[in-house]
N, C-alpha and C. Protein backbone atom coordinates (compact mmCIF):
# COMPACT_ATOMS: atom_id res chain seq x y z
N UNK A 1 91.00 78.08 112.59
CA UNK A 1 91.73 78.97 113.50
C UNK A 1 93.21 78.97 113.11
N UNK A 2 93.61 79.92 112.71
CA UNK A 2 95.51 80.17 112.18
C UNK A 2 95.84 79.57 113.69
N UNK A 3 96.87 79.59 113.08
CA UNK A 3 97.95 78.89 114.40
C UNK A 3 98.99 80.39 114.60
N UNK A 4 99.52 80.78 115.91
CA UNK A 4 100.17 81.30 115.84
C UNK A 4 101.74 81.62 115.35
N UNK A 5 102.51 80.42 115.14
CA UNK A 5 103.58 80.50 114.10
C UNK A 5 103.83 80.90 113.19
N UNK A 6 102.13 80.40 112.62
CA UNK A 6 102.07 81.15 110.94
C UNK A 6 102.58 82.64 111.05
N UNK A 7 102.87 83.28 112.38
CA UNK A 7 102.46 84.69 112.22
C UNK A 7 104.09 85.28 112.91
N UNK A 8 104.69 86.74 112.28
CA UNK A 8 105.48 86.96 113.18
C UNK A 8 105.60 88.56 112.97
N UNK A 9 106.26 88.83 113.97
CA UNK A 9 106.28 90.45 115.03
C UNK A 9 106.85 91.25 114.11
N UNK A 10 106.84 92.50 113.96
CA UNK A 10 107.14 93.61 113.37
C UNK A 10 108.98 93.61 112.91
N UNK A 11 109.86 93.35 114.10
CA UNK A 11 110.97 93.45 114.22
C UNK A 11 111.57 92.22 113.15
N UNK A 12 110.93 90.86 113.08
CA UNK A 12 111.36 89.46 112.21
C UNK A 12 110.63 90.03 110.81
N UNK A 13 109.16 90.46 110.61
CA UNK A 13 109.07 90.49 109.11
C UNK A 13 109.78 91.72 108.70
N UNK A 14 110.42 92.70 109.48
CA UNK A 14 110.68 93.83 108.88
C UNK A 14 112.67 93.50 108.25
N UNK A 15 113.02 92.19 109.07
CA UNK A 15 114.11 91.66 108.93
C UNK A 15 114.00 90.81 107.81
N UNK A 16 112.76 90.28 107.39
CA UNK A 16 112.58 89.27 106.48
C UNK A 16 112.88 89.81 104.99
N UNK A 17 111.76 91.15 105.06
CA UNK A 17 112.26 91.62 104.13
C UNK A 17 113.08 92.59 104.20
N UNK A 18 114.26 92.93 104.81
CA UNK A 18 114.94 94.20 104.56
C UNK A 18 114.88 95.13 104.19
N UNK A 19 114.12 95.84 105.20
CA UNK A 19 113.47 96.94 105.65
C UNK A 19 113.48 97.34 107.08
N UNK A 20 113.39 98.68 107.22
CA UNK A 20 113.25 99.53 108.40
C UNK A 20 111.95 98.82 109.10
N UNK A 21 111.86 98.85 110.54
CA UNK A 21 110.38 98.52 110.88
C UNK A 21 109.57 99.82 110.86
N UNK A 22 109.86 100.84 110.73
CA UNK A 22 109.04 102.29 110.59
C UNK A 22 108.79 101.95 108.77
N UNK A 23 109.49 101.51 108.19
CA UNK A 23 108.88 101.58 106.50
C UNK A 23 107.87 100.30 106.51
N UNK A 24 108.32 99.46 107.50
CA UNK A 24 106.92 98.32 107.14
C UNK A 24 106.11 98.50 108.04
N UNK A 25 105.91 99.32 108.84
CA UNK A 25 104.52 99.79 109.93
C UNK A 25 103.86 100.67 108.72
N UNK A 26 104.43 101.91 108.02
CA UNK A 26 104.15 102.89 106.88
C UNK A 26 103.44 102.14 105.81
N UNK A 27 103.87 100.85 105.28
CA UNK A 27 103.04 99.95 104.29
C UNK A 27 102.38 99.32 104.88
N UNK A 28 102.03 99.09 106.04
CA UNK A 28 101.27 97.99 106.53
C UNK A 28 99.89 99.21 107.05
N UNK A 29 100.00 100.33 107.49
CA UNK A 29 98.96 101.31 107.17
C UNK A 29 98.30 101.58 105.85
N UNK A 30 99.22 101.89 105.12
CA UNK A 30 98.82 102.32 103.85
C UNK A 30 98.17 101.22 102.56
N UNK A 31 98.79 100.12 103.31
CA UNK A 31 97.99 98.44 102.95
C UNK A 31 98.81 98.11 102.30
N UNK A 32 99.60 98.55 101.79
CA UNK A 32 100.77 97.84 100.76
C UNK A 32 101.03 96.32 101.26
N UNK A 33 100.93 95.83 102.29
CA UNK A 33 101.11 94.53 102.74
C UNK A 33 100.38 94.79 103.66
N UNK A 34 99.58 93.16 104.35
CA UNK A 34 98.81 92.76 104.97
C UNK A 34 98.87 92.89 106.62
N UNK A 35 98.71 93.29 107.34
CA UNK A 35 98.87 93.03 108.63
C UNK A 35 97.61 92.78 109.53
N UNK A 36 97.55 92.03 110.95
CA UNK A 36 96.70 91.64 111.34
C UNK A 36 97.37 92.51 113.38
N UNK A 37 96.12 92.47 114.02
CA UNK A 37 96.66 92.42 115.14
C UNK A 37 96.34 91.65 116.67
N UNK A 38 97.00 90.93 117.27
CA UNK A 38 96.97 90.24 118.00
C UNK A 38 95.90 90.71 119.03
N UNK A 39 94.80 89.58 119.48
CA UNK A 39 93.93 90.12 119.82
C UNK A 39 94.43 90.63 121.56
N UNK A 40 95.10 89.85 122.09
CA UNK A 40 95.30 90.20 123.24
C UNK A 40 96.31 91.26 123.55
N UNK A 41 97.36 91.75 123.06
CA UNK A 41 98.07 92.83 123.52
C UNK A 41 98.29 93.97 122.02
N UNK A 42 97.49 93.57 121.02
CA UNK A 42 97.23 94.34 119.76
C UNK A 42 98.63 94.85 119.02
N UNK A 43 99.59 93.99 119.52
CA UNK A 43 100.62 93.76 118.70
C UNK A 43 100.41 93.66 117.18
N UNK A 44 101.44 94.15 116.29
CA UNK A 44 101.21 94.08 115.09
C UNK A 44 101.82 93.00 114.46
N UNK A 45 101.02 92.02 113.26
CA UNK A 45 101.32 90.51 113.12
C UNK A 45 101.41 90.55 112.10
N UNK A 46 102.48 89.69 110.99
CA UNK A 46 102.44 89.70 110.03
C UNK A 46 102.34 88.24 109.43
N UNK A 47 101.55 87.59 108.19
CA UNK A 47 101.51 86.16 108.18
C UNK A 47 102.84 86.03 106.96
N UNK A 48 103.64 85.01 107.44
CA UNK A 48 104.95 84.33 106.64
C UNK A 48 104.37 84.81 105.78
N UNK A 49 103.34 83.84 105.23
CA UNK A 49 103.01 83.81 103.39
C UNK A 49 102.55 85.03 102.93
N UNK A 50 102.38 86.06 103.17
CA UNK A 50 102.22 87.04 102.97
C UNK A 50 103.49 87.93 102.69
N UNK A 51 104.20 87.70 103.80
CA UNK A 51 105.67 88.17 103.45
C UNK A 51 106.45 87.42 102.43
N UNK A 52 105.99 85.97 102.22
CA UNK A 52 106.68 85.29 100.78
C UNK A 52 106.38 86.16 99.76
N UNK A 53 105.01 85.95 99.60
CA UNK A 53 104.01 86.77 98.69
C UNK A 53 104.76 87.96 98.06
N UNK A 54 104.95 88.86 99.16
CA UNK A 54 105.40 90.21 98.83
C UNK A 54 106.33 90.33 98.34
N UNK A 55 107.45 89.36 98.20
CA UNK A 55 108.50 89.45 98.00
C UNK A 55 108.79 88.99 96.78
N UNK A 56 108.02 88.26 96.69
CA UNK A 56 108.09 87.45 95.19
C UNK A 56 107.15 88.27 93.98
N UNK A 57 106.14 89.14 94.73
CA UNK A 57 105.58 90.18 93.42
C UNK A 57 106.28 91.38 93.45
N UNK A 58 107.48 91.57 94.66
CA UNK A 58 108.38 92.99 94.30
C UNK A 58 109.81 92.63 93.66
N UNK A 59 109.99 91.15 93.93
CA UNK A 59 110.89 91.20 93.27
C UNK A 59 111.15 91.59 91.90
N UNK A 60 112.21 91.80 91.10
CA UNK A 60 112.60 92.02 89.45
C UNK A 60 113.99 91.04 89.45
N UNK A 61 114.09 90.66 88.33
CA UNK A 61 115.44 89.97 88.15
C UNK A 61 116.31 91.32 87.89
N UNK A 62 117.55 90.71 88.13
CA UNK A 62 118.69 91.63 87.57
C UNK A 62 119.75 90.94 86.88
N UNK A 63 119.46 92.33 85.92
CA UNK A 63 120.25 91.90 84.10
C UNK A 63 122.07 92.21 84.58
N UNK A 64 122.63 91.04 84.36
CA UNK A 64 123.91 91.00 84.44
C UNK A 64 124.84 92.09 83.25
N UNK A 65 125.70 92.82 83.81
CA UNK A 65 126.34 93.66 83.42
C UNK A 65 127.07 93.37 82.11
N UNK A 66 127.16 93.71 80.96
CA UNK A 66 128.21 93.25 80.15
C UNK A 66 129.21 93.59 79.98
């Protein structure tokens, strides 16, 4: 059974990754990232590691200017 911590609200992962919460509701339909929803008020949930996840396969390095 996840624990609920593991998990957080639309407004914190959409802060996590810096983003609009209308662009991460838009990927979280379209599946681009994972979302789950809370069974009792069907809130939309997002798990941390998932948001690590995402961030670390969108990231790119950036090439310092010469």
């Amino acid at each position: 059974m996840p624990k609920l911590s593991e998990y957080v609200k639309t407004a914190e992962a959409a802060e996590i990754l810096g983003v609009a919460q209308n662009t991460l509701r838009k990927w979280a339909e379209r599946g681009v990232i994972p979302m789950h929803r809370n069974p009792a008020n069907g809130y939309r949930l997002f798990k941390r590691r998932d948001l690590d996840d995402f961030l670390k396969k969108t990231a790119k390095p950036v090439k310092p200017k010469a």
